[in-house]
PDB file of N, CA and C in Angstrom:
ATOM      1  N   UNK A   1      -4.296 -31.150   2.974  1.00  0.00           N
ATOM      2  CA  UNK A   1      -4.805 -31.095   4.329  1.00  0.00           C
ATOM      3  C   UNK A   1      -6.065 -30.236   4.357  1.00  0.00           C
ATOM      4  N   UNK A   2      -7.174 -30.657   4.868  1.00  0.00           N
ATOM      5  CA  UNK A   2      -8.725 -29.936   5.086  1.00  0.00           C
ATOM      6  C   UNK A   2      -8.042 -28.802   5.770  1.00  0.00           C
ATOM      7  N   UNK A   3      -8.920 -27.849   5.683  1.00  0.00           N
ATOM      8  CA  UNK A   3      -8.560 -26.418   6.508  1.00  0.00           C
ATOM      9  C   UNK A   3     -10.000 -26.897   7.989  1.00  0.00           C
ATOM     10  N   UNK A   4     -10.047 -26.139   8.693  1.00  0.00           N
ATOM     11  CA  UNK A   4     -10.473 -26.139   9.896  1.00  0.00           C
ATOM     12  C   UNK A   4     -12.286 -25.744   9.534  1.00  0.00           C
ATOM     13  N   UNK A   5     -13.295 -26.598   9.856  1.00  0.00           N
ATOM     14  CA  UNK A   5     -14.668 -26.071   9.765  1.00  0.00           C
ATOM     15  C   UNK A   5     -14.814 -24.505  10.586  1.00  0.00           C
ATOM     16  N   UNK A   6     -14.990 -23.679  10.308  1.00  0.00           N
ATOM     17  CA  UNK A   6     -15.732 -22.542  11.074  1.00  0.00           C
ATOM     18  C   UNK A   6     -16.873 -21.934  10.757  1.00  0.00           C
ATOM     19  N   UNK A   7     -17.412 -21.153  11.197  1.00  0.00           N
ATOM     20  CA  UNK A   7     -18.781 -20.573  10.920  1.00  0.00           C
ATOM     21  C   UNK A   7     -18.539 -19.829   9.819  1.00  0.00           C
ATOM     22  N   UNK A   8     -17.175 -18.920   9.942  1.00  0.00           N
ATOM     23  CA  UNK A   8     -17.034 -18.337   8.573  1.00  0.00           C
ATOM     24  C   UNK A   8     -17.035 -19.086   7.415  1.00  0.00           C
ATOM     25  N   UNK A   9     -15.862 -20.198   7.368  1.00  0.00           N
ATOM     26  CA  UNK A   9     -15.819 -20.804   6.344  1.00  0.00           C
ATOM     27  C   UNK A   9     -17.024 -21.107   6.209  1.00  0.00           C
ATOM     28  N   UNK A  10     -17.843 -21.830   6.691  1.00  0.00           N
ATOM     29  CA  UNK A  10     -19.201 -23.168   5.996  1.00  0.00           C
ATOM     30  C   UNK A  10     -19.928 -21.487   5.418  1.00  0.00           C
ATOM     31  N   UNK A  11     -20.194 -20.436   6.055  1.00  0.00           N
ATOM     32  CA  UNK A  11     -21.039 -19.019   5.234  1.00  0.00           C
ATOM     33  C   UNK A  11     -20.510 -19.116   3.734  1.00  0.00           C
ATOM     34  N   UNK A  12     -19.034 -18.974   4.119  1.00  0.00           N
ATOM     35  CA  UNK A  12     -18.470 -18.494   3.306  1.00  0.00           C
ATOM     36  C   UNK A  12     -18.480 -19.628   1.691  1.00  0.00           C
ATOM     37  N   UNK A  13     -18.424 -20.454   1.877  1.00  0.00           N
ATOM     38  CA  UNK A  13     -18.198 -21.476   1.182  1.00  0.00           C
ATOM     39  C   UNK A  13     -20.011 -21.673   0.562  1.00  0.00           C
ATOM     40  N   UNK A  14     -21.134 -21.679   1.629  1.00  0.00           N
ATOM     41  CA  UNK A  14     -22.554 -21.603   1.032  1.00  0.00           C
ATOM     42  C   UNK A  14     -22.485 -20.585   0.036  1.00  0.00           C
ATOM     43  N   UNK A  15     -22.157 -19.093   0.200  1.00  0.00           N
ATOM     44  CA  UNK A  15     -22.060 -18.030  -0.494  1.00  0.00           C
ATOM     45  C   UNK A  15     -22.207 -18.459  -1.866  1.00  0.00           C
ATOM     46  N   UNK A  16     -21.363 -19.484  -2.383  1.00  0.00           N
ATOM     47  CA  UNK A  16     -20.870 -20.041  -3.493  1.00  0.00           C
ATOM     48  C   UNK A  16     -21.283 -21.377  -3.619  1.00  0.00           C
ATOM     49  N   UNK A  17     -22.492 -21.546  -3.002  1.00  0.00           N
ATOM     50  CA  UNK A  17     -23.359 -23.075  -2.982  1.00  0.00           C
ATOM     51  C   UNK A  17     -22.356 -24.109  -2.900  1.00  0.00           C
ATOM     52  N   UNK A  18     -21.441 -24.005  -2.279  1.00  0.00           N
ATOM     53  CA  UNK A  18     -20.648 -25.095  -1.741  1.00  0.00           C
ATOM     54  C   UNK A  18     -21.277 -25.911  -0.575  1.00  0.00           C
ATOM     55  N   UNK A  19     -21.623 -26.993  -0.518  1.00  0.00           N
ATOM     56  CA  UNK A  19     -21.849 -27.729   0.775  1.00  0.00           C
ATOM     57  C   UNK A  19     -23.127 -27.946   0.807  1.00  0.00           C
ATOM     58  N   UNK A  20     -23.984 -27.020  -0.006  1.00  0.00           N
ATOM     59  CA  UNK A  20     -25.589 -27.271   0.095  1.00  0.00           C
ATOM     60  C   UNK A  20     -26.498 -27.351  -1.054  1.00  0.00           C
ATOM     61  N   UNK A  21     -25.278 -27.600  -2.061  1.00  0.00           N
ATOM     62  CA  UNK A  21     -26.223 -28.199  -3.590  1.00  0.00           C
ATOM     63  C   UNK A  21     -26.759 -26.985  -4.086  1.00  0.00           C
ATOM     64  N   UNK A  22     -26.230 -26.198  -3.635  1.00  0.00           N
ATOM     65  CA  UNK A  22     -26.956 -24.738  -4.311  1.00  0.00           C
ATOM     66  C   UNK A  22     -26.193 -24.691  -6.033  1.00  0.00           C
ATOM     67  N   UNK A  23     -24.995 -24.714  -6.290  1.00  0.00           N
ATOM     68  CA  UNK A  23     -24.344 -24.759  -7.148  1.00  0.00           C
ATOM     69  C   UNK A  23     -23.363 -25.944  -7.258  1.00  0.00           C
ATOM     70  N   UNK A  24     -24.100 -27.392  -7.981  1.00  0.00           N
ATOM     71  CA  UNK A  24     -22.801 -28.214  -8.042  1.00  0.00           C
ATOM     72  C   UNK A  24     -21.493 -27.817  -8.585  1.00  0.00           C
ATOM     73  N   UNK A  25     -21.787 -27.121  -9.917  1.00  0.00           N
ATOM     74  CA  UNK A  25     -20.043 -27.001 -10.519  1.00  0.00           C
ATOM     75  C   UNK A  25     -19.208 -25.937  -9.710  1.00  0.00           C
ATOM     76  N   UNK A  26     -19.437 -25.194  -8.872  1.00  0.00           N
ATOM     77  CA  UNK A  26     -18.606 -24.888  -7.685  1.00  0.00           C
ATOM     78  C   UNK A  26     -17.395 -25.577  -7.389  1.00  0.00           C
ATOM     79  N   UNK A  27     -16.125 -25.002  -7.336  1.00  0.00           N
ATOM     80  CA  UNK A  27     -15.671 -26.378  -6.347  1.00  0.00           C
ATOM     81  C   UNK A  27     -14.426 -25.395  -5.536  1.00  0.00           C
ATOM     82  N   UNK A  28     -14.286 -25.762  -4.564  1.00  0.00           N
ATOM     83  CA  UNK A  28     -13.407 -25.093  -3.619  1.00  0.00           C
ATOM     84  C   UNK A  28     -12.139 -24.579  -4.714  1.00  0.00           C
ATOM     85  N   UNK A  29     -11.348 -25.160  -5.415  1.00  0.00           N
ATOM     86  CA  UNK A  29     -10.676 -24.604  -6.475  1.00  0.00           C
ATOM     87  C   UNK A  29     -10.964 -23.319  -7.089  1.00  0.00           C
ATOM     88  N   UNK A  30     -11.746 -23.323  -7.401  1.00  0.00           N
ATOM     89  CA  UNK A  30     -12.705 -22.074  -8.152  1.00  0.00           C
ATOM     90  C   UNK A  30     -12.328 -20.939  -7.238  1.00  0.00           C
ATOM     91  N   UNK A  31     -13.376 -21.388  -6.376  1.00  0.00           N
ATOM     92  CA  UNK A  31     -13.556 -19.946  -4.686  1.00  0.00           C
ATOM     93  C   UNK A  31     -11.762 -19.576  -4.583  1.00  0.00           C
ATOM     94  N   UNK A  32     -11.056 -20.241  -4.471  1.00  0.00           N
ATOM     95  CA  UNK A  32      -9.363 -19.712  -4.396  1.00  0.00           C
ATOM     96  C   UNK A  32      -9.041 -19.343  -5.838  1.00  0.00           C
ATOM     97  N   UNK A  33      -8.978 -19.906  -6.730  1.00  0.00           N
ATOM     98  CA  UNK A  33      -8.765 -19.206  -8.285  1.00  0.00           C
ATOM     99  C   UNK A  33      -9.529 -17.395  -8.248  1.00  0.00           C
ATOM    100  N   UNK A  34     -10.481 -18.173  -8.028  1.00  0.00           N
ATOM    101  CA  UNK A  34     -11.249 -16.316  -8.367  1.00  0.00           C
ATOM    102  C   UNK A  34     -10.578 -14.945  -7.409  1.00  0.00           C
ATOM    103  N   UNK A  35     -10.496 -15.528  -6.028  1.00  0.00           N
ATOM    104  CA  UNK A  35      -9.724 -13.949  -5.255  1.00  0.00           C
ATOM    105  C   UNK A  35      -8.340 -14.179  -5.820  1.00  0.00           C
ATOM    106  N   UNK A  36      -7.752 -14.841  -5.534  1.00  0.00           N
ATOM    107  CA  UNK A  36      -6.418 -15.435  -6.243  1.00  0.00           C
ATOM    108  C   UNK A  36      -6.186 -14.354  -7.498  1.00  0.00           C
ATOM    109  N   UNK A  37      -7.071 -14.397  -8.578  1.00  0.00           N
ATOM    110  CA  UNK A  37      -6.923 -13.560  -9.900  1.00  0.00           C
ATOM    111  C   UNK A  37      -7.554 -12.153  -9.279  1.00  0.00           C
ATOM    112  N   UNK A  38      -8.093 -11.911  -8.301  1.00  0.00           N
ATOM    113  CA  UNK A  38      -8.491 -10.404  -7.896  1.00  0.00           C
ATOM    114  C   UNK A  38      -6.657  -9.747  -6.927  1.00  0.00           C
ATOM    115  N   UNK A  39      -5.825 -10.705  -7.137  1.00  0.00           N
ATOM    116  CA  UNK A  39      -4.420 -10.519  -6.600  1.00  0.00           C
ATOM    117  C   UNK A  39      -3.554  -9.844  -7.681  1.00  0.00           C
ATOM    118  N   UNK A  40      -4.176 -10.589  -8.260  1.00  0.00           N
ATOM    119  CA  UNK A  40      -3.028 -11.048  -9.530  1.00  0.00           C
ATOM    120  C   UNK A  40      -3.343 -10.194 -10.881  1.00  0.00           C
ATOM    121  N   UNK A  41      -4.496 -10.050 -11.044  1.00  0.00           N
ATOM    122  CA  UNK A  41      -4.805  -8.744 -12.136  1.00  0.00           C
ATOM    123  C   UNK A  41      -4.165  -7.874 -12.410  1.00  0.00           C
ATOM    124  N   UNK A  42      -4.336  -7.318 -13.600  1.00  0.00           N
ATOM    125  CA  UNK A  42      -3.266  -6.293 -13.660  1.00  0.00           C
ATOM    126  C   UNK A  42      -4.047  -4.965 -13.744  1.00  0.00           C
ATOM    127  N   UNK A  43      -3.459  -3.749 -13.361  1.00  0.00           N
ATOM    128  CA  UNK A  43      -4.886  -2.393 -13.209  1.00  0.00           C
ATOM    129  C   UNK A  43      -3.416  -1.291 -13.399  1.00  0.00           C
ATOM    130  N   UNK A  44      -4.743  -0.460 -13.748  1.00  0.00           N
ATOM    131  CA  UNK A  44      -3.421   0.990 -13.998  1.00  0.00           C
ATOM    132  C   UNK A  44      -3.293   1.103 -12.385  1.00  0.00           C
ATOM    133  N   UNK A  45      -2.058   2.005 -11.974  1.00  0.00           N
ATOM    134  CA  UNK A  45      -1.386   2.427 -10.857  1.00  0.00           C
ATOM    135  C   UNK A  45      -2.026   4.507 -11.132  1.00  0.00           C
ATOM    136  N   UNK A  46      -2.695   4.906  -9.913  1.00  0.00           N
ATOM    137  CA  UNK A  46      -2.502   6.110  -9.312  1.00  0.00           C
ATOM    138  C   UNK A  46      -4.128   6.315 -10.357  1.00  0.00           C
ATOM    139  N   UNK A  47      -5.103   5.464 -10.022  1.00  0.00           N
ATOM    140  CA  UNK A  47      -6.163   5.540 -10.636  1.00  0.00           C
ATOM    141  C   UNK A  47      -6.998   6.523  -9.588  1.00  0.00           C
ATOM    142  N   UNK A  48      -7.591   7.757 -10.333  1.00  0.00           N
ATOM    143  CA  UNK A  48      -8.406   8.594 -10.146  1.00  0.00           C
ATOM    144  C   UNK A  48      -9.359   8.843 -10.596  1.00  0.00           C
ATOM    145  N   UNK A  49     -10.247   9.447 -10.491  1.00  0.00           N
ATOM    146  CA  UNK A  49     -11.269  10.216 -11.261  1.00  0.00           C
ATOM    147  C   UNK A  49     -11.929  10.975 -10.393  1.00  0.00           C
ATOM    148  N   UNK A  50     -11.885  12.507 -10.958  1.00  0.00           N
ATOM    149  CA  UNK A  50     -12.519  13.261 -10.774  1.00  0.00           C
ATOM    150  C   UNK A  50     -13.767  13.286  -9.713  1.00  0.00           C
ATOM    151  N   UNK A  51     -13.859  13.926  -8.907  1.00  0.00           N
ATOM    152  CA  UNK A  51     -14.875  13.912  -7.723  1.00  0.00           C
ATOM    153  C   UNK A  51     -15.783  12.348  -7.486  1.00  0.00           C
ATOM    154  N   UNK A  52     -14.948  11.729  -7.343  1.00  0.00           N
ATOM    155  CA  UNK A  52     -14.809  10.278  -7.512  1.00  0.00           C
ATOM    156  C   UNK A  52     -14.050  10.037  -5.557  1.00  0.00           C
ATOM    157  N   UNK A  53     -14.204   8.895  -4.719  1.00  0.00           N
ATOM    158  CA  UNK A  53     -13.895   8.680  -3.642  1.00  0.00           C
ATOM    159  C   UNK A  53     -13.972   7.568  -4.013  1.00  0.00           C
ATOM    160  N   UNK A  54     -12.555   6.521  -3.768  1.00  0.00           N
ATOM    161  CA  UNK A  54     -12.458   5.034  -4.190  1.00  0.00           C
ATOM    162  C   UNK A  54     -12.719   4.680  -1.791  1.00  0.00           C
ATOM    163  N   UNK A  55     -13.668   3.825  -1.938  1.00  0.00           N
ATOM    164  CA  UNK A  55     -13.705   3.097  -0.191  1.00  0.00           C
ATOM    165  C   UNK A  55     -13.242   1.700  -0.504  1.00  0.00           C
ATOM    166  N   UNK A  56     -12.026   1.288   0.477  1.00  0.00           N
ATOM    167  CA  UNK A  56     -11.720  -0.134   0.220  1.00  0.00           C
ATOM    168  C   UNK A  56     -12.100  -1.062   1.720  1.00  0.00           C
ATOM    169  N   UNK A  57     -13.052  -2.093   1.164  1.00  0.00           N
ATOM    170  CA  UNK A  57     -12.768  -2.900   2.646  1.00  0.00           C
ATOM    171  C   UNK A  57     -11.865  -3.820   2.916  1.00  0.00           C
ATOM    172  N   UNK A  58     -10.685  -3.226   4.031  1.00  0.00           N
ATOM    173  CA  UNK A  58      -9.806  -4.144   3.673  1.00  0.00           C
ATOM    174  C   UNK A  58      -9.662  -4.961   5.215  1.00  0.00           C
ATOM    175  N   UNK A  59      -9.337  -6.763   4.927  1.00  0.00           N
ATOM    176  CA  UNK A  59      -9.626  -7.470   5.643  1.00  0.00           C
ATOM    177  C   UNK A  59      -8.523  -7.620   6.145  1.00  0.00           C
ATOM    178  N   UNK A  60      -8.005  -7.412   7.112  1.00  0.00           N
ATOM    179  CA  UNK A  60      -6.673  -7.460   7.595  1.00  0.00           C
ATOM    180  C   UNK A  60      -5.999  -9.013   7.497  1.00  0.00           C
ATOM    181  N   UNK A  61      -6.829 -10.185   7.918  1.00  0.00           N
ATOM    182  CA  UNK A  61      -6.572 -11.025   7.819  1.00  0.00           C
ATOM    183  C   UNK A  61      -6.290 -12.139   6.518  1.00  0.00           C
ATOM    184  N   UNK A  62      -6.599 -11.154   5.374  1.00  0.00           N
ATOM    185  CA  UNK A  62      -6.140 -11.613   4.211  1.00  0.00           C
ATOM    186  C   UNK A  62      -4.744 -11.405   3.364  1.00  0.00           C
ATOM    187  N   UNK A  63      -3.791 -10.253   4.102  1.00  0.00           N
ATOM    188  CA  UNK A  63      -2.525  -9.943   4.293  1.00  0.00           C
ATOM    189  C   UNK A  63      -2.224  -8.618   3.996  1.00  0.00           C
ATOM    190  N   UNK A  64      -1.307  -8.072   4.116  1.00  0.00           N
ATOM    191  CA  UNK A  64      -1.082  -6.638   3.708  1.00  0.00           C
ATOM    192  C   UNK A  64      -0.893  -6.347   1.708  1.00  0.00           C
ATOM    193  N   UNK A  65      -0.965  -7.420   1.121  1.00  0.00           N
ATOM    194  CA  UNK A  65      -0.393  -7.197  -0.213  1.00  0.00           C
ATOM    195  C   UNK A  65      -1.828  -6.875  -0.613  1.00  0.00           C
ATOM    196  N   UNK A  66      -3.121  -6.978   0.036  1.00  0.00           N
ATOM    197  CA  UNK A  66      -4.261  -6.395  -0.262  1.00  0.00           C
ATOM    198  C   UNK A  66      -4.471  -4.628   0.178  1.00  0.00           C
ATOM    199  N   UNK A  67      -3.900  -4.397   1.187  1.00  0.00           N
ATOM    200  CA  UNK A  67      -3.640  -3.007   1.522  1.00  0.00           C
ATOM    201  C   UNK A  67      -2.882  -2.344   0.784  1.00  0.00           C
ATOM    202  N   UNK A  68      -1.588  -3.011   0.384  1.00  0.00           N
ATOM    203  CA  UNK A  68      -0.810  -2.298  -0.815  1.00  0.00           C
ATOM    204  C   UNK A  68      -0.912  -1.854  -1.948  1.00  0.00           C
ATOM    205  N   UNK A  69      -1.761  -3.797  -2.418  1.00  0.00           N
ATOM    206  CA  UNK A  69      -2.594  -3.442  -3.617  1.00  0.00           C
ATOM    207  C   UNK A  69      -3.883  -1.870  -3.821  1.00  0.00           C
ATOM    208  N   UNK A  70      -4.550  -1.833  -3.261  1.00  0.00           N
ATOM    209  CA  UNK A  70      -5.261  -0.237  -3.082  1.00  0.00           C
ATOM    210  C   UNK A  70      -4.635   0.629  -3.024  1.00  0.00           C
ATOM    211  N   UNK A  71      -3.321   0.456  -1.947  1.00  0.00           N
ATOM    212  CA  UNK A  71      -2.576   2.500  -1.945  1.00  0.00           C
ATOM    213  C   UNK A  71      -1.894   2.769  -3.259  1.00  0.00           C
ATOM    214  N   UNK A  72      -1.569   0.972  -3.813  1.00  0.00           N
ATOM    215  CA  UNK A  72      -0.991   1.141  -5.435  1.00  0.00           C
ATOM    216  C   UNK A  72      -1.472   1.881  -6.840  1.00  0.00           C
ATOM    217  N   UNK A  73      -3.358   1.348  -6.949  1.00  0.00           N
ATOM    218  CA  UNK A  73      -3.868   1.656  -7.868  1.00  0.00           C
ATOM    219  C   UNK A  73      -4.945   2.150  -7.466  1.00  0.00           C
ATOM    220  N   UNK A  74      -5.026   2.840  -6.189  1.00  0.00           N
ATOM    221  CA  UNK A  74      -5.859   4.004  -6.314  1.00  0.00           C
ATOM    222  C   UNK A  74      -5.128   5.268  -5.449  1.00  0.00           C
ATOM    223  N   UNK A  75      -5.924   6.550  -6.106  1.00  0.00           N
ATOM    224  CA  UNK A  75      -5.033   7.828  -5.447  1.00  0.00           C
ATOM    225  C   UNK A  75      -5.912   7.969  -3.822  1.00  0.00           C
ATOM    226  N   UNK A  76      -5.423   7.810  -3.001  1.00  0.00           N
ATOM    227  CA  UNK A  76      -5.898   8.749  -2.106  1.00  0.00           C
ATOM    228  C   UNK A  76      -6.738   7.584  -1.580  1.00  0.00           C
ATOM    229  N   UNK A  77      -7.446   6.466  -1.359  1.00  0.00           N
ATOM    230  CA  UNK A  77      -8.042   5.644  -1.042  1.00  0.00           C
ATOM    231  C   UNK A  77      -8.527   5.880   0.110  1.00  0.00           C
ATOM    232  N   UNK A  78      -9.669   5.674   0.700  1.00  0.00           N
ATOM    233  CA  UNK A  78     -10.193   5.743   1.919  1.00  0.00           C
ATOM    234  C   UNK A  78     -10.412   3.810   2.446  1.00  0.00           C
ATOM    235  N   UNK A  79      -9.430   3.627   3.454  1.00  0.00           N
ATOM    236  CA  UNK A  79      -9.571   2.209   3.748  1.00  0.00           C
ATOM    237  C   UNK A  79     -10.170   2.171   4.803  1.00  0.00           C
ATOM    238  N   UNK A  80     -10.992   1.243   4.959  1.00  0.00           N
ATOM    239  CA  UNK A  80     -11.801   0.656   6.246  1.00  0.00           C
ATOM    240  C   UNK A  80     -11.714  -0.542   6.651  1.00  0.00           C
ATOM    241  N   UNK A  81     -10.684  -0.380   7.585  1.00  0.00           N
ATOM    242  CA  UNK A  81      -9.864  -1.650   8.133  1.00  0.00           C
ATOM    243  C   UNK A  81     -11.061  -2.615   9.411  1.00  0.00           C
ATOM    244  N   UNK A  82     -10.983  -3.749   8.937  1.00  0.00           N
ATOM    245  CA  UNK A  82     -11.643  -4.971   9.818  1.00  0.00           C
ATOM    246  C   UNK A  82     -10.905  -6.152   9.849  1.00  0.00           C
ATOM    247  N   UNK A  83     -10.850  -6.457  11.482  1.00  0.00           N
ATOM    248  CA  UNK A  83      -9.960  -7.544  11.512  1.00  0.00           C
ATOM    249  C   UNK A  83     -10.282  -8.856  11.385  1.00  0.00           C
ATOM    250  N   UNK A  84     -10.120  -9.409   9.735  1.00  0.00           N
ATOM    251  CA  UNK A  84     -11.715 -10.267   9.974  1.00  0.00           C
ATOM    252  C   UNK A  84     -10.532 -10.754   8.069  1.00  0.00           C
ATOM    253  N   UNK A  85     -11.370 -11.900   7.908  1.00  0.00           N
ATOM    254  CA  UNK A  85     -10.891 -12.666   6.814  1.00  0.00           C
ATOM    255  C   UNK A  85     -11.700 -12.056   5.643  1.00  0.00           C
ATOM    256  N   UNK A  86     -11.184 -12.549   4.230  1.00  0.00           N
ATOM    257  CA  UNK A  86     -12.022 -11.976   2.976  1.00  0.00           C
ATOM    258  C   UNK A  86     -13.340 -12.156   3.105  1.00  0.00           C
ATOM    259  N   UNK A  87     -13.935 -11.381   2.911  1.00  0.00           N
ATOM    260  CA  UNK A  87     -15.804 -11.193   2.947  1.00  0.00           C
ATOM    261  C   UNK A  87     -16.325 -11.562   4.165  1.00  0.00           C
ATOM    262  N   UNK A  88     -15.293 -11.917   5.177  1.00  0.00           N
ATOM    263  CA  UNK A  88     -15.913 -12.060   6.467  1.00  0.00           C
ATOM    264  C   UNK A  88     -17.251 -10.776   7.051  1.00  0.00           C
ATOM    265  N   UNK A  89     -17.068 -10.260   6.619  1.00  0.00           N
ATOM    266  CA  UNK A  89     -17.920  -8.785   7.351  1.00  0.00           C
ATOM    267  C   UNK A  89     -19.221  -9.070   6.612  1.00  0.00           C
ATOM    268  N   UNK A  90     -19.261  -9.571   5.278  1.00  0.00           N
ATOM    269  CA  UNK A  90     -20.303  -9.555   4.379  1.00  0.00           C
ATOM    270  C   UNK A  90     -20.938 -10.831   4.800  1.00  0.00           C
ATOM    271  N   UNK A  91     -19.911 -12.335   5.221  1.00  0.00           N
ATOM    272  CA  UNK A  91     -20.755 -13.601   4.937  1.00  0.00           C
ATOM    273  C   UNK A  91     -21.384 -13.574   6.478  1.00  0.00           C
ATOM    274  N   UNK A  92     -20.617 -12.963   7.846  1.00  0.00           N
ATOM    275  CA  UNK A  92     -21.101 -12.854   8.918  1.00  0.00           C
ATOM    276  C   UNK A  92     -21.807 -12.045   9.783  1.00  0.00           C
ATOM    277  N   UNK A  93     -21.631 -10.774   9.394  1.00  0.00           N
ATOM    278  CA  UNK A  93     -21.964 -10.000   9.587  1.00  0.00           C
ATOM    279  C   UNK A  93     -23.013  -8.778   8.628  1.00  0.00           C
ATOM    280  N   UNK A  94     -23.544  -9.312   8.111  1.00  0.00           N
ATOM    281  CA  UNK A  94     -24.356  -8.860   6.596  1.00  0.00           C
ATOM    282  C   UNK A  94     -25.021  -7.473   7.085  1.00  0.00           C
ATOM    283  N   UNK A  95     -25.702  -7.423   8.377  1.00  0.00           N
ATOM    284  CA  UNK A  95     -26.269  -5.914   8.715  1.00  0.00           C
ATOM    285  C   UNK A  95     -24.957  -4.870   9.003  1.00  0.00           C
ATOM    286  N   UNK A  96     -23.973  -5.516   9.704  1.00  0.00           N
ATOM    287  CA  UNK A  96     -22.776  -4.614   9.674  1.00  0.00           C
ATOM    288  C   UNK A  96     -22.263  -4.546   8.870  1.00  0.00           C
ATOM    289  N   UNK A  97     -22.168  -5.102   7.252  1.00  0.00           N
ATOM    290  CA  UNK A  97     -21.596  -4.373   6.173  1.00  0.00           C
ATOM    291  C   UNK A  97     -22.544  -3.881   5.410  1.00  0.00           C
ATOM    292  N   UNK A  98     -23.975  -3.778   5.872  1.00  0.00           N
ATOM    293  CA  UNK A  98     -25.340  -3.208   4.874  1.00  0.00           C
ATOM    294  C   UNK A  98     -24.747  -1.355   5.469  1.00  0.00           C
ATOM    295  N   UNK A  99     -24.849  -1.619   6.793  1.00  0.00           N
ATOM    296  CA  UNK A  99     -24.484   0.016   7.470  1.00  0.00           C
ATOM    297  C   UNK A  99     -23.570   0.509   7.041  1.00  0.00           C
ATOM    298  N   UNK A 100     -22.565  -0.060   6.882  1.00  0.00           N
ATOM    299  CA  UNK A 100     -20.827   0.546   6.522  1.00  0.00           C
ATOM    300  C   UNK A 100     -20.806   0.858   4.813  1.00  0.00           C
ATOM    301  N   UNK A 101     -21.405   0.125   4.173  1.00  0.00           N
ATOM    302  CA  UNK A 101     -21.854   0.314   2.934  1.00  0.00           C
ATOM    303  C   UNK A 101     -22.494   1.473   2.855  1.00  0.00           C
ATOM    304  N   UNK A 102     -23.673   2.016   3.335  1.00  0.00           N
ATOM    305  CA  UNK A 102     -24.679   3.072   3.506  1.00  0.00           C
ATOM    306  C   UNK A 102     -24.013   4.386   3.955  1.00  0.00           C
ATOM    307  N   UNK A 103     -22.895   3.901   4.853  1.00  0.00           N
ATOM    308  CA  UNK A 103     -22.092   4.744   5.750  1.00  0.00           C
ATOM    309  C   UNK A 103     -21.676   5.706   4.155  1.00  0.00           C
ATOM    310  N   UNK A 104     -20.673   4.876   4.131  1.00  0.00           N
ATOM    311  CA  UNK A 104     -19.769   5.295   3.083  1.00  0.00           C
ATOM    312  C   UNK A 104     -20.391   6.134   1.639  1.00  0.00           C
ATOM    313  N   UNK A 105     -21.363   5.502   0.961  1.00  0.00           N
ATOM    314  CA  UNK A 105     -22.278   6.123  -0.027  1.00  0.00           C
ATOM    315  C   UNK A 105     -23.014   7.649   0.471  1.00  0.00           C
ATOM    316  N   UNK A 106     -23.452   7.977   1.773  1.00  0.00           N
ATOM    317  CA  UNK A 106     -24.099   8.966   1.926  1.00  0.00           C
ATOM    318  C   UNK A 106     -22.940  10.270   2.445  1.00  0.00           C
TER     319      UNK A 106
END
C-alpha cells in the first residue's frame, strides 16, 4: 500500500534524489533499510567521554525505542524533543535546525 504524499515525505524522499532523478539507484527500500540499521546497530551502552556533551534530536514521531535507544548508549544525554517525523526538522524546516544546531554547539 503507497503511504500518503506529504510535503514532508516528497522533501524527504528528494533528500535522497528520489522522485527527481537526482539519484536513480535510490530506491525507497534503501531510505527504510538505512534508518532501519541506525535501529538496529549495535553500540556500547553508558558511552561517555570526558568533557564531551552527547545532543540528541529526537523525533517523537518516530517512536520511543529512539528515545530509549540514546538514554541506553549514552550517559547523561541532552535530548531535544520535536514533535515531528525522522529528519522532519532538517527536510522542513532547515533554518530551524541550522539555529538549534548552532544553539547547541555554542
Amino acid at each position: 500500500m503507497e503511504k500518503k504524499r506529504t510535503p514532508y515525505r516528497d522533501k524527504f524522499m528528494a533528500m535522497f534524489g528520489i522522485g527527481n532523478g537526482g539519484l536513480p539507484f535510490m530506491k525507497r527500500e534503501s531510505v527504510y533499510n538505512q534508518f532501519y540499521s541506525d535501529l538496529i546497530t549495535p553500540l556500547e551502552e553508558s558511552i561517555a567521554v570526558p568533557g564531551t556533551t552527547v545532543h540528541c534530536f529526537y523525533a517523537e514521531k518516530m517512536g520511543e525505542e529512539y528515545l530509549h535507544r540514546y538514554q541506553k548508549h549514552f550517559v547523561n544525554p541532552v535530548i531535544h524533543n520535536f514533535d515531528m517525523e525522522h529528519e522532519e526538522l532538517l527536510v522542513l524546516h532547515p533554518q530551524q535546525w541550522a539555529e538549534k544546531v548552532k544553539e547547541v554547539c555554542l
